[in-house]
Every structure is written in C-alpha cells, then in structure tokens.
Protein backbone atom coordinates (compact mmCIF):
# COMPACT_ATOMS: atom_id res chain seq x y z
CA UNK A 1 152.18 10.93 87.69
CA UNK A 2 152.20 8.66 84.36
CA UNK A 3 149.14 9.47 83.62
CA UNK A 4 149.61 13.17 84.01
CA UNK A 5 152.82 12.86 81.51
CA UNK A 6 149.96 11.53 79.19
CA UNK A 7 147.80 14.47 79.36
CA UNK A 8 151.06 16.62 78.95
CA UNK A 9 151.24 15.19 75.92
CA UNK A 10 147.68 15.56 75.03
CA UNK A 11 148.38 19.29 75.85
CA UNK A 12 151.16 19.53 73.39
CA UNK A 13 149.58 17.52 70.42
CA UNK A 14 146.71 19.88 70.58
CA UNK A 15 149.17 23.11 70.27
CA UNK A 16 151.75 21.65 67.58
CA UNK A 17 150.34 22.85 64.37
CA UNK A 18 150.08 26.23 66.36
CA UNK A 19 152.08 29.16 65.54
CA UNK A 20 154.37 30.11 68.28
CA UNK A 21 153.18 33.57 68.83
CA UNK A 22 151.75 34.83 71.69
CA UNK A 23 149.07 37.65 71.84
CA UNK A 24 148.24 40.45 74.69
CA UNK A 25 144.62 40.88 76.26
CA UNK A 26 142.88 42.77 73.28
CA UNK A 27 139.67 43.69 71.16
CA UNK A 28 137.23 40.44 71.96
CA UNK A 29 135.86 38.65 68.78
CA UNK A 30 132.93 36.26 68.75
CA UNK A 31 132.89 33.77 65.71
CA UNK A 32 130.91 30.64 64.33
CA UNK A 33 133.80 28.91 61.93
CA UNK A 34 131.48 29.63 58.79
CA UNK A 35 132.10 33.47 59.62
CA UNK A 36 135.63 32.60 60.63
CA UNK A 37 135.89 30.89 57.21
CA UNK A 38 134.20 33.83 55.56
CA UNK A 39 136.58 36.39 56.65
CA UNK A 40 139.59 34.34 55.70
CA UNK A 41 138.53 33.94 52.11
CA UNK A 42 137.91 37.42 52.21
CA UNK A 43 140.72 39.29 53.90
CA UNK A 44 143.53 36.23 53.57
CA UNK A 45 146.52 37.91 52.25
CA UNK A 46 147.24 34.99 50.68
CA UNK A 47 144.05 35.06 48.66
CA UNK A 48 144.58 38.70 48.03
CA UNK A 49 148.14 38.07 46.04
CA UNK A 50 146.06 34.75 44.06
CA UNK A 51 143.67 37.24 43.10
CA UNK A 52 146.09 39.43 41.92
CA UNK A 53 148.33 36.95 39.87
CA UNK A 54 144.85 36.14 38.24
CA UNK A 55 144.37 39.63 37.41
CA UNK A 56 148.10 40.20 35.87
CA UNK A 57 147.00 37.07 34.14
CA UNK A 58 143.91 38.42 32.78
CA UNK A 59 146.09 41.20 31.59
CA UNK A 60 148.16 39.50 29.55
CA UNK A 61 145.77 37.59 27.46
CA UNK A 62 144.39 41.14 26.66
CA UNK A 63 147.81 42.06 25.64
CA UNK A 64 148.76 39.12 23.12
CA UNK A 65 145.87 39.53 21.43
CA UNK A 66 146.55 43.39 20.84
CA UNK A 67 149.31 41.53 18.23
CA UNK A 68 146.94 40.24 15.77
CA UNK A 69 146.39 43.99 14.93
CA UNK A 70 148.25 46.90 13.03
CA UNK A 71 150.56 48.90 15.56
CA UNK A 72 150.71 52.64 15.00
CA UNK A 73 154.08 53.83 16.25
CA UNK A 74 155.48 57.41 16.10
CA UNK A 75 158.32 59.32 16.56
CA UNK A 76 160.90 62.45 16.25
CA UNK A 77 163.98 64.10 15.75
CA UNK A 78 166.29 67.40 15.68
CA UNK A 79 169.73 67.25 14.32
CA UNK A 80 172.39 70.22 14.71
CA UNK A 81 174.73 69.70 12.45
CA UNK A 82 178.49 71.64 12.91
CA UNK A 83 178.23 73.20 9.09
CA UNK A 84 175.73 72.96 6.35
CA UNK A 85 176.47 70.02 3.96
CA UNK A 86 178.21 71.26 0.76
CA UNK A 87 179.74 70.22 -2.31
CA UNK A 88 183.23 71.80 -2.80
CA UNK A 89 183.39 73.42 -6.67
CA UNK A 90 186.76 75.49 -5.76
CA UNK A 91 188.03 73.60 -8.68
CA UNK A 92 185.26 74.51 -11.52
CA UNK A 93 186.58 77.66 -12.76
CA UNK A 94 190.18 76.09 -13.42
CA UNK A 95 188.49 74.34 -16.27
CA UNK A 96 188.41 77.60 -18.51
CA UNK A 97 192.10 78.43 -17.53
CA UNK A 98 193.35 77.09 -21.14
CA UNK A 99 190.78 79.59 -22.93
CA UNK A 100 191.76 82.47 -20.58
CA UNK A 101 195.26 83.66 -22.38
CA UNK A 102 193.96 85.99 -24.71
CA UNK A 103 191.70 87.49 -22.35
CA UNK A 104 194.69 88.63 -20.39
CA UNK A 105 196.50 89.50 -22.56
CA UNK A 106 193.76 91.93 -23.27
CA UNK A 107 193.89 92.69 -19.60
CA UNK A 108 197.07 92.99 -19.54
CA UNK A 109 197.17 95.89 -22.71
CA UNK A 110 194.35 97.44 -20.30
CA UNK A 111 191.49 96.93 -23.37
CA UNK A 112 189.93 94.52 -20.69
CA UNK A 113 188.28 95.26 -16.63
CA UNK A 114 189.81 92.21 -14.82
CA UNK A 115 186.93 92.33 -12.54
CA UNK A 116 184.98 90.31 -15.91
CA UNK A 117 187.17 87.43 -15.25
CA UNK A 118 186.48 86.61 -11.61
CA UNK A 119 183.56 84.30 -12.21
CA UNK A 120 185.22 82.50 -14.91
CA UNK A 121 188.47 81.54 -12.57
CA UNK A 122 189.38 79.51 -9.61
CA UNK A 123 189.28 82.34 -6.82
CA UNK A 124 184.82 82.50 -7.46
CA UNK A 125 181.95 80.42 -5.49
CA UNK A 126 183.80 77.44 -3.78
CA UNK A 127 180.93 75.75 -1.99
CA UNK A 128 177.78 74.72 -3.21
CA UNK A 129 175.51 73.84 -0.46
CA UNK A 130 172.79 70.82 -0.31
CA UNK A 131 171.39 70.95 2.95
CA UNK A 132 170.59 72.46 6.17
CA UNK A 133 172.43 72.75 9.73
CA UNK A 134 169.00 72.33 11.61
CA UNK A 135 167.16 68.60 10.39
CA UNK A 136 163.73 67.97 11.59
CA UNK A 137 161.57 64.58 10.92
CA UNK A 138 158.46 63.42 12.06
CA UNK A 139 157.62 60.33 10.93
CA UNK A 140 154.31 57.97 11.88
CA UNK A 141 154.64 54.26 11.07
CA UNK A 142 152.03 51.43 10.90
CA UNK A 143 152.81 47.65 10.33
CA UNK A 144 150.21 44.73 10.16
CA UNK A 145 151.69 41.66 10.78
CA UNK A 146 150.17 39.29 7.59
CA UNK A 147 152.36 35.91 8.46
CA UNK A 148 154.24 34.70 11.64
CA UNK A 149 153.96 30.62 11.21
CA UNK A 150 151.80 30.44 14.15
CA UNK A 151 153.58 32.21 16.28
CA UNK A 152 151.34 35.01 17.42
CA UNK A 153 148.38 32.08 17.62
CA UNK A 154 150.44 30.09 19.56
CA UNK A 155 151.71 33.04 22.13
CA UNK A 156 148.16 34.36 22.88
CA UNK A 157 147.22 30.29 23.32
CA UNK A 158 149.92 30.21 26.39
CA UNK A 159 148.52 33.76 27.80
CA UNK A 160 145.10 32.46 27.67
CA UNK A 161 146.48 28.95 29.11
CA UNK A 162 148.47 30.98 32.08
CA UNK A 163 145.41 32.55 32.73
CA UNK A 164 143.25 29.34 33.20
CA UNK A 165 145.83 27.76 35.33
CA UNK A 166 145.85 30.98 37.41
CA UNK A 167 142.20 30.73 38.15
CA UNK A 168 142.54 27.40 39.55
CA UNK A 169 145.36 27.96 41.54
CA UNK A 170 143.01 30.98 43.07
CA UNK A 171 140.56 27.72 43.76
CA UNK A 172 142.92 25.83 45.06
CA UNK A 173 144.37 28.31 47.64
CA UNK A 174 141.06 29.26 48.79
CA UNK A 175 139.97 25.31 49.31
CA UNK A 176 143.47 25.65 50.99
CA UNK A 177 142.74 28.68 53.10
CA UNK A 178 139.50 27.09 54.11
CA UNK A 179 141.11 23.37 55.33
CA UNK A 180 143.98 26.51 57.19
CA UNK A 181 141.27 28.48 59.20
CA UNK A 182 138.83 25.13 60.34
CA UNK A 183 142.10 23.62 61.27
CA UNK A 184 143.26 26.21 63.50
CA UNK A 185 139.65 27.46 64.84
CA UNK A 186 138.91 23.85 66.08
CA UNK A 187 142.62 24.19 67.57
CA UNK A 188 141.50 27.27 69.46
CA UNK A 189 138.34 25.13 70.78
CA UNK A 190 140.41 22.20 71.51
CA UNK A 191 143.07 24.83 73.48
CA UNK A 192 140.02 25.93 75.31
CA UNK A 193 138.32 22.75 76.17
CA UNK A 194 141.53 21.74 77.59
CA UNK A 195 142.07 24.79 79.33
CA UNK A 196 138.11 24.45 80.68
CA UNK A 197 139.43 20.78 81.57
CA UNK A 198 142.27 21.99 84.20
CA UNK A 199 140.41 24.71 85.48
CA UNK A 200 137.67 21.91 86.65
CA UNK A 201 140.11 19.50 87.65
CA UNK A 202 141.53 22.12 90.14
CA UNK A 203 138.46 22.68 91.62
CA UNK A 204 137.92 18.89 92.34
CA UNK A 205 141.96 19.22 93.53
CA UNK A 206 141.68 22.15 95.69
CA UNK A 207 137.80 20.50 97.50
CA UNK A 208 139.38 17.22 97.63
CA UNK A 209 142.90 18.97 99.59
CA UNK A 210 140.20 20.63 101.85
CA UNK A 211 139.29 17.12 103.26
CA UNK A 212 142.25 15.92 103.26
CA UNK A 213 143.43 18.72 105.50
CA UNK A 214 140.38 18.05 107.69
CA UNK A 215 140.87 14.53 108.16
CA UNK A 216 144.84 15.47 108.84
CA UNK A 217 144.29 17.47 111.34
CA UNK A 218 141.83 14.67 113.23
CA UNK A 219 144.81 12.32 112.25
CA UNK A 220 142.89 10.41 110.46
CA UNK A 221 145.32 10.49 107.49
CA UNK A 222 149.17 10.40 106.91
CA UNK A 223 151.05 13.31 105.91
CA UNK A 224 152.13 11.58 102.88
CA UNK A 225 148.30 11.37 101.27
CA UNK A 226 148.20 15.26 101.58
CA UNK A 227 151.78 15.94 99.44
CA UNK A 228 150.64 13.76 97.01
CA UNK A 229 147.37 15.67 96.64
CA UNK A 230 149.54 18.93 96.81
CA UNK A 231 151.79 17.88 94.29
CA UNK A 232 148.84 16.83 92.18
CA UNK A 233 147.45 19.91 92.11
CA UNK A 234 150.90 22.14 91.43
CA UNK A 235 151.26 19.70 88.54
CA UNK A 236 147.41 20.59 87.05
CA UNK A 237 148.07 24.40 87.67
CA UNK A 238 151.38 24.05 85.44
CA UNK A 239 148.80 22.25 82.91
CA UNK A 240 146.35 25.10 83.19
CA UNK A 241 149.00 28.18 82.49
CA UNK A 242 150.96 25.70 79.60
CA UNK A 243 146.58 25.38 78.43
CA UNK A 244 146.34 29.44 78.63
CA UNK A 245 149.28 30.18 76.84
CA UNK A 246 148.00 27.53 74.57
CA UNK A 247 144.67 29.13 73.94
CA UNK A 248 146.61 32.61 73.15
CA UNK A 249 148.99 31.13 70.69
CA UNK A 250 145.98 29.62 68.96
CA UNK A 251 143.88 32.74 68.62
CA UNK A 252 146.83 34.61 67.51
CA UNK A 253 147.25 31.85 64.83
CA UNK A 254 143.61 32.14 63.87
CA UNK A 255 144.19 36.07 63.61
CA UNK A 256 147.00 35.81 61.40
CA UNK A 257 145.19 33.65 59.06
CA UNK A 258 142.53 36.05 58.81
CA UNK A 259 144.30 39.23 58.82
CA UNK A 260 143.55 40.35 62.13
CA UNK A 261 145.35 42.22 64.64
CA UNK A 262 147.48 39.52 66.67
CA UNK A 263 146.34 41.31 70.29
CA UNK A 264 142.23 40.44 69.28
CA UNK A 265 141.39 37.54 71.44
CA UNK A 266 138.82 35.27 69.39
CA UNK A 267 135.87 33.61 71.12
CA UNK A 268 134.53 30.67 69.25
CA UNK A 269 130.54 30.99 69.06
CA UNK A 270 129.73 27.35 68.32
CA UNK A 271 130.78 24.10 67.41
CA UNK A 272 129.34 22.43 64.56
CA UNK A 273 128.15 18.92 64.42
CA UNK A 274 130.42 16.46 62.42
CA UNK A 275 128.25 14.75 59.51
CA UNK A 276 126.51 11.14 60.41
CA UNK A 277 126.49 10.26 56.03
CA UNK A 278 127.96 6.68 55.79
CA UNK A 279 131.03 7.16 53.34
CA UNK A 280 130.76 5.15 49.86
CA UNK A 281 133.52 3.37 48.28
CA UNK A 282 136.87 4.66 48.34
CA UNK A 283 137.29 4.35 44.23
CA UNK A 284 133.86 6.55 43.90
CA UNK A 285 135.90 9.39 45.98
CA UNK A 286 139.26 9.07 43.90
CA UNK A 287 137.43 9.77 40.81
CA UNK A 288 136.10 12.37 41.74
CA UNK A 289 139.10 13.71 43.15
CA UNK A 290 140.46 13.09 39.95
CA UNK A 291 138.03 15.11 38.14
CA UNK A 292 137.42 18.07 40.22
CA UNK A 293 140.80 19.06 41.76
CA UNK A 294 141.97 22.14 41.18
CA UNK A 295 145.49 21.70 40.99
CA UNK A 296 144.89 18.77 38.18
CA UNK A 297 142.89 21.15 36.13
CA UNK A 298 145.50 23.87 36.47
CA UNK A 299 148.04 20.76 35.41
CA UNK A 300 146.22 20.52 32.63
CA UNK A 301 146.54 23.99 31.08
CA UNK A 302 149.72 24.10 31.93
CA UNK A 303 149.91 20.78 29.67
CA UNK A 304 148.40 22.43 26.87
CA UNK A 305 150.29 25.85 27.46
CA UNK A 306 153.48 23.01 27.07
CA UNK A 307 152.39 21.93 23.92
CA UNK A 308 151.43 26.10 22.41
CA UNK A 309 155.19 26.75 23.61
CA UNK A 310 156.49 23.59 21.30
CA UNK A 311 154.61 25.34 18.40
CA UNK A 312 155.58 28.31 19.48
CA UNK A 313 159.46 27.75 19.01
CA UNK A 314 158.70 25.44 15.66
CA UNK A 315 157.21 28.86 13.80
CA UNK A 316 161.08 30.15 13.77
CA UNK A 317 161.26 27.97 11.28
CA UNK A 318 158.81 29.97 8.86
CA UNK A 319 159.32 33.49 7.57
CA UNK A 320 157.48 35.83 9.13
CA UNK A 321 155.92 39.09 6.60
CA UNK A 322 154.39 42.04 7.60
CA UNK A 323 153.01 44.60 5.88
CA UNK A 324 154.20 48.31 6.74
CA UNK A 325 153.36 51.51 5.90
CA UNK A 326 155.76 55.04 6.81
CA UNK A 327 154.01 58.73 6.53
CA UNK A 328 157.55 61.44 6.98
CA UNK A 329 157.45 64.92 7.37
CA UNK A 330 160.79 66.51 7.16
CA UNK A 331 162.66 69.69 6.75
CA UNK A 332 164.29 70.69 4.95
CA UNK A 333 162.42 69.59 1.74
CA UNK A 334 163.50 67.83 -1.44
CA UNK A 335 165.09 71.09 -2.97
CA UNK A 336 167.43 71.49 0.52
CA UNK A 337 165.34 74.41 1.68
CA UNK A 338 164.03 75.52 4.78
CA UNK A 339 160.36 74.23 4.64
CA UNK A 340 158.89 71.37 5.97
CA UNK A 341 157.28 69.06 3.47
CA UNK A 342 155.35 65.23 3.68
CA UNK A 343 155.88 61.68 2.12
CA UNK A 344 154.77 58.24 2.35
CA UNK A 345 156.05 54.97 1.95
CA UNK A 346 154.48 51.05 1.87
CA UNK A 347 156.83 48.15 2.28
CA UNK A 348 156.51 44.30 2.38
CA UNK A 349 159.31 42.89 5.42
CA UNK A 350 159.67 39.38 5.26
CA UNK A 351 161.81 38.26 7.59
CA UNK A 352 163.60 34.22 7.92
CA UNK A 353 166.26 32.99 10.06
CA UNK A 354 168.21 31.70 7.95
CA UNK A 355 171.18 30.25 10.33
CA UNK A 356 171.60 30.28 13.45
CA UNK A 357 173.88 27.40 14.90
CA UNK A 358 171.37 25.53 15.45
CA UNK A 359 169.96 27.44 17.96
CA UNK A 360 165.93 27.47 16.76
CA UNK A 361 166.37 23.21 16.91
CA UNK A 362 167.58 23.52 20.70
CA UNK A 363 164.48 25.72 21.70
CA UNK A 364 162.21 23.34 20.44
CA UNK A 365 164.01 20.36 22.26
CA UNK A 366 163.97 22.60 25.58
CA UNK A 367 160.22 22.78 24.93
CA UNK A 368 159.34 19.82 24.21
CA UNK A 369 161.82 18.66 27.55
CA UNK A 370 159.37 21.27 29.41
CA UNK A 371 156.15 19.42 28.12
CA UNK A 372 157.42 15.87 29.12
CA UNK A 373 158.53 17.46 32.64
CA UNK A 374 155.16 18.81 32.88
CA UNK A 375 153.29 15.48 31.81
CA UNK A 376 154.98 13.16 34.47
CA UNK A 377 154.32 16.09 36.80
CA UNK A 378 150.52 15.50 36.54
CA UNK A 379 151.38 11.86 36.55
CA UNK A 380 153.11 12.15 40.03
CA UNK A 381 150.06 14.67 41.09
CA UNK A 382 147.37 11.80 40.14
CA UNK A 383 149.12 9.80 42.50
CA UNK A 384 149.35 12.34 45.27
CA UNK A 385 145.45 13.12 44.87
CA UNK A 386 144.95 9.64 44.98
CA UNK A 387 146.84 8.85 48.35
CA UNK A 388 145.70 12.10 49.82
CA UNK A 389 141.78 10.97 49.50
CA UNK A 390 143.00 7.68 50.78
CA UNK A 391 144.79 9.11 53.70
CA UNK A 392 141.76 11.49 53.88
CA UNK A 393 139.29 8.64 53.79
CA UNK A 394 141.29 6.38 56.27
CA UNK A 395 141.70 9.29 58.95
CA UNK A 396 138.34 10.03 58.47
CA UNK A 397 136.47 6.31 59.48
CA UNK A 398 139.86 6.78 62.76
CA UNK A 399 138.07 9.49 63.59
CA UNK A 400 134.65 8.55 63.65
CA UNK A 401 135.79 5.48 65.80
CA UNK A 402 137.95 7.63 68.26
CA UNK A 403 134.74 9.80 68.91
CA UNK A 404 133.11 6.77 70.09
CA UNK A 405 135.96 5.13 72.21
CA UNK A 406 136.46 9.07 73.36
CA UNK A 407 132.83 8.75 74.56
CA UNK A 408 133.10 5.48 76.20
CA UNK A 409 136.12 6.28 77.85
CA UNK A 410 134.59 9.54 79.79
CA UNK A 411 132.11 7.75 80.69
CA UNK A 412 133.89 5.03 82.30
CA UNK A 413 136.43 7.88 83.87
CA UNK A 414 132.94 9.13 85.44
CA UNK A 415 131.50 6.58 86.76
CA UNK A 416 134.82 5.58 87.93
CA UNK A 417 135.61 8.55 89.76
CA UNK A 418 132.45 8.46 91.15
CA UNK A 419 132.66 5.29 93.04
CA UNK A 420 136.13 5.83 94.48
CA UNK A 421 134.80 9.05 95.68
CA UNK A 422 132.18 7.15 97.66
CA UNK A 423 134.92 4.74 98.49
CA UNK A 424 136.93 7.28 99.58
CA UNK A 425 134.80 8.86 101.96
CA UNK A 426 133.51 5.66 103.66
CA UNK A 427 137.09 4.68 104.05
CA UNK A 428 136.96 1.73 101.50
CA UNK A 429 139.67 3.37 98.95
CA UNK A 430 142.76 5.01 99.74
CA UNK A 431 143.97 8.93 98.54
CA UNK A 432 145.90 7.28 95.54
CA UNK A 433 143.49 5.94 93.83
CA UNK A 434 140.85 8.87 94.43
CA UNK A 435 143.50 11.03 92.74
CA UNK A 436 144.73 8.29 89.70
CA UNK A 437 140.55 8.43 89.27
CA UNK A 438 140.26 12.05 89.22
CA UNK A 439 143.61 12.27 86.55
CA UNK A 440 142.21 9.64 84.56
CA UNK A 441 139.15 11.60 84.28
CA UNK A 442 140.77 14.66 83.46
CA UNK A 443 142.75 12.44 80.72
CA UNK A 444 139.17 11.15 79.42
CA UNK A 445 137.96 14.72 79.08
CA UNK A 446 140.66 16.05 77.16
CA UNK A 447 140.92 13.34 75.09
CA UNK A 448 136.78 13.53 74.17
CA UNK A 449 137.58 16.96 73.30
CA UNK A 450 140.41 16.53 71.23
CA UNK A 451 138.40 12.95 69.46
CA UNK A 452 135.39 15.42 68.86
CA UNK A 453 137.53 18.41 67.38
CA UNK A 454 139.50 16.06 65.26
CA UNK A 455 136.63 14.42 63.97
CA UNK A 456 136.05 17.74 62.26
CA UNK A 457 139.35 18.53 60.97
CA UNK A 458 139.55 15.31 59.34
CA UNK A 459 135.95 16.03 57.60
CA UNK A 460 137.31 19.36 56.67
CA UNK A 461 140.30 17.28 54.89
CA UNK A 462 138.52 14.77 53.30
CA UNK A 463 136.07 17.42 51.48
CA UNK A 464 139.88 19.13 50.49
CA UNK A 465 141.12 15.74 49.47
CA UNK A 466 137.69 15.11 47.82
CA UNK A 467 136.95 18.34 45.86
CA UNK A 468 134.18 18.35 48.30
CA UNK A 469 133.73 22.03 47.79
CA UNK A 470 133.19 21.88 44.08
C-alpha cells in the first residue's frame, strides 16, 4: 500500500499545473505539438490582445508625428441676439434747444409750420443702429508650430519607444505561449501514459485474481492472499478513474490555451524526441540570454522612452511659438449690413510659463524618479534572466539524468516482476510480494513516463530561458 500512496502522488504531480476543468465526450482532435504550437500562436487570445496593443501602438507613433505639421481647424457660429445693437442719440436734438426761441416765437405768431422743427428737437430719430440681430461667422484657422523646446521631438521619441517595447512584449508572450502549450500537451501525454499505465496494471490484477481464485478454491491458498489482491485492484481502478479525469482536465487545459471548444477531446499524434546536444558552459547561455531576451530589449526602450519623458518635461522651460494664420467670413459686414463679407489674419503666439509654483521643476523630478525606477528594474530583470537560465540549465542536466535512472528503474521493475511471477507459480514466492512486484512496476512505468515527458518540458524552458527561439 506505500508504494501505491507513491504512485498517488505521481498521479497528482502530473495533473497540478492542470486547470481544474473538466470537459464532456466531444469533437476528436489529432495533434503533433508543432501543430499544437502552431494553432496557439495563432488563435491564443492572449496573442490576439499583444497584437493589438502593438497595433494601437503603431497608431500612435503615426499620430505624434502628425504634430510636426500645420493643423487646419474650422469652425461656425449663429447668434440671435434679443434687439439690434444701437447707439441711443435721443439726446442730439437738445443741443439746438438754445437757438430754437426765435423760431417759436415765429411758430407761435403762426409765420412758421411747426412740423419744420421736428428734426431739429429732442422728440426725432432716437436710435442709431450698428449691427444686426442675426450674426453669422465662419472662420478657417491654420497654425504651424515653429518652436516647442523639444517637446514635440521628444513626445513622438516616447510613441516610437512605446511602440518598440510593444513589439517585444508581442515576442515575449508568444515565446511565452509556446513554453504554455508544450507544457500542457506533454501534460496531456503524461495524463495518458498514466492512464495507459492503470489500465495495464488491471489487467495483470484482474489475471493474477483469476489464479488466485483457482488455487482458493483447491485450498491451496488462504483467504487473506485473495483480499489483498482484491483490495489491490479496487485501489488501481480508483487510480485509473482519478488518471481519466486527469486526461480530461488536461485536454480541456490544452483547448483553452488554444482557443478551442472545452468539450473537443485532443489526441496527441506523436511524441518528439528530446535533443542528445551536450550543453556548453553555463556563462555562454547567460549571455546570450542577456542579449536576446525579449523582455530586456523591451526594458530597454522603455529606458530610453524614460529618458525622452525627462526632456520632455525640461522643454516647459522654453517658450514655445507658433505661427498662425485666421481666414473669417462674417455677416454682417464692416458697414453693419446684411451681407456676408471675408478677412484674413497672420499672428506670431509665443507662449512661456512664466510661474507656476514650481510645478514644471516637480515634473521633471517625477521623471527623472520614473527613469531611475525603470533602470534598477532592468537591473533586477538581468538578475532574474540570469537565475532563470541557471534554473533552466540545472533542471535541464536533472532531467537528462532522471530519463536514465527512469530507464533503469523499469527495467529492473521488469525483470523483477518477472521472476516473482515464476516464483510465484512454482510456489517459491508468496502473493505479497507478486503484488509489491507488480505495484512497483506500475510505479517504474509511470515514473519513465513522467522522466521522459519532463525531459521535454525542461528543454522547452531552457530554449525560453535561453532566447532559444531567437
């Protein structure tokens, strides 16, 4: 029974980087893990939203550079006004009212029409009007911007910087997505092996219960040897359904990763061959992990994007002048009358904060606090890289060895088995130890698989750790 707690274990190890999702009997898929890794770098949804950052990125460059030339901007409007604008001249016939008393006094005598003196008095024209109720203006306006202090070289520097880093983030995932879908196809095979493993070692239970009945009933045996048998074999049937349910959580994983309906059950097509090349020095590796990485080079824009958004904040120091130009077309016109009529205009607009409370001087420390948090970021990556290729190059030469003791190990579980099978049926070994031979080469089986499996999961991370793809 130890030993079966063992390949429990084994069972559980081989499922833990599984998602816990079960599928239903579905659409059948066959796949080599090249075409497996195919479709996931092209359907991954996770690939799909990289690809799209990339393209916003893309966008954005296009649109800082659309700054370096002159915008053309236009625009409208109506204005009701609640009277026409006037200027009030009830006052200006009051000014002849010291030359009028002679004039009526001739009025009065009747010599004089007092209708002749209306325009000359106070009770005439009262408003003169300037303007129109209804305003229209139409005006186009183009500005060039001549001087900014760097500040429009330095903004379309980030874009293009954003757009590099981006790009190899897209790399990176898709290095990422590839390590995700070997990792999880070799966990369908090894969920498979070790569900092929059970369904053999019930087999050899149920023939080996067969004989034991036999010799039972010609008393040849206890009672005892033939529960122990039986409970053997209850305990490898629980293994098998925990190995089925294994194998569907595993496709279902694999499915997910490439976009797949969860119900399609995946058959693996083959099993490639892990790589016999004899591994060079470990420093040879680093460097080149240090070179090639994607996630250092996108550190590295994102290094020289820090230092473009320094510069960036330092050109609020400097004026900034434009050159802008105005074309109107109003109504009413000039003379305040009904007809629409055109002007221009050309300007110089230099504009300079002047003060601010200090406020341009606390930008550019936050910047340049952003560009040191950014530099001991790719510091602390370096080291990452560095103990991931290590990690990668240390699990790697486990694995290799594993494979071998793996080997060894089934055979001896074979040979093993063998004998005490012999034994058993010339009478030389007991029922116990023809079932602790059969478990421990049930154990040796699984365990080959799972050596052989993880041999190439742990190539598949050292090429990630390595920039082996690049």
């Amino acid at each position: 029974m130890r030993i079966f707690r063992g390949i429990l274990a084994i069972l559980l190890l081989a499922t833990f980087c599984l998602v816990p999702s079960v599928c239903s009997a579905g659409e059948r898929l066959t796949l080599s893990l090249e075409q497996a890794i195919e479709l996931g770098l092209e359907h991954n949804r996770t690939l799909r939203i990289a690809r799209e950052r990339v393209q916003a990125s893309e966008y954005r460059v296009r649109s800082a550079r659309t700054a370096f030339f002159p915008h053309l901007s236009g625009g409208g409007t109506y204005t009701r006004l609640d009277q026409r604008p006037f200027i009030d001249a009830s006052g200006f016939g009051r000014m002849f009212d010291p030359l009028m008393a002679p004039f009526d006094d001739l009025v009065d005598k009747g010599y004089l029409d007092p209708a002749t003196l209306e325009g000359l008095q106070g009770d005439g024209v009262d408003k003169i009007y300037v303007g129109q109720a209804d305003n229209y203006q139409l005006k186009l306006s183009l500005q060039q911007p001549l001087f900014t202090g760097g500040a429009l070289r330095n903004s379309y520097k980030i874009a293009q910087r954003n757009a590099e880093t981006e790009r190899w983030n897209l790399q990176r995932d898709q290095r990422q997505v590839r390590l995700d879908v070997t990792e999880a196809f070799l966990g369908l095979v090894k969920a498979q092996g070790f569900l092929k493993v059970t369904k053999e070692s019930i087999l050899q239970l149920e023939a080996h219960i067969n004989d034991l009945e036999n010799l039972y009933a010609e008393g040849m045996i206890i009672e005892n040897d033939l529960l122990k048998a039986r409970v053997q074999l209850s305990t490898v049937r629980l293994l098998n359904n925990r190995a089925e349910n294994g194998v569907k959580m595993a496709s279902s994983y694999l499915c997910h990763l490439l976009d797949l309906n969860l119900d399609t059950e995946i058959i693996p097509e083959e099993i490639p061959q892990p790589s016999e090349t004899s591994l060079r020095s470990l420093n040879s590796y680093t460097t080149n992990a240090l070179r090639k990485r994607a996630e250092l080079k996108a550190m590295s824009a994102q290094n020289e994007m820090g230092k473009s958004l320094v510069s960036l904040q330092r050109a609020k120091y400097f004026p900034s002048l434009f050159l802008v130009g105005n074309y109107d077309w109003r109504r009413p016109n000039r003379q305040y009358e009904p007809e629409f009529y055109g002007s221009w205009n050309a300007a110089l607009l230099l504009q300079l904060d002047l003060f601010n409370w200090g406020e341009t001087h606390y930008r550019i420390q936050e910047a340049k606090s952003r560009y040191q948090q950014i530099s001991e970021a790719t510091r602390l990556l370096e080291n990452r890289v560095a103990l991931q290729v290590k990690q990668a190059y240390l699990g790697l030469e486990e694995s290799r060895r594993a494979v071998e003791l793996a080997e060894e190990a089934l055979r001896q579980a074979e040979e093993n088995y063998r004998v005490t099978s012999e034994n058993f049926h010339a009478g030389m070994a007991t029922n116990t130890d023809l079932l602790d031979a059969q478990a421990d080469l049930t154990k040796a089986k699984t365990e080959k698989i799972n050596a052989q499996a993880d041999l190439l999961v742990a190539e598949e991370r050292f090429k990630f750790a390595t920039a082996g793809y690049q």
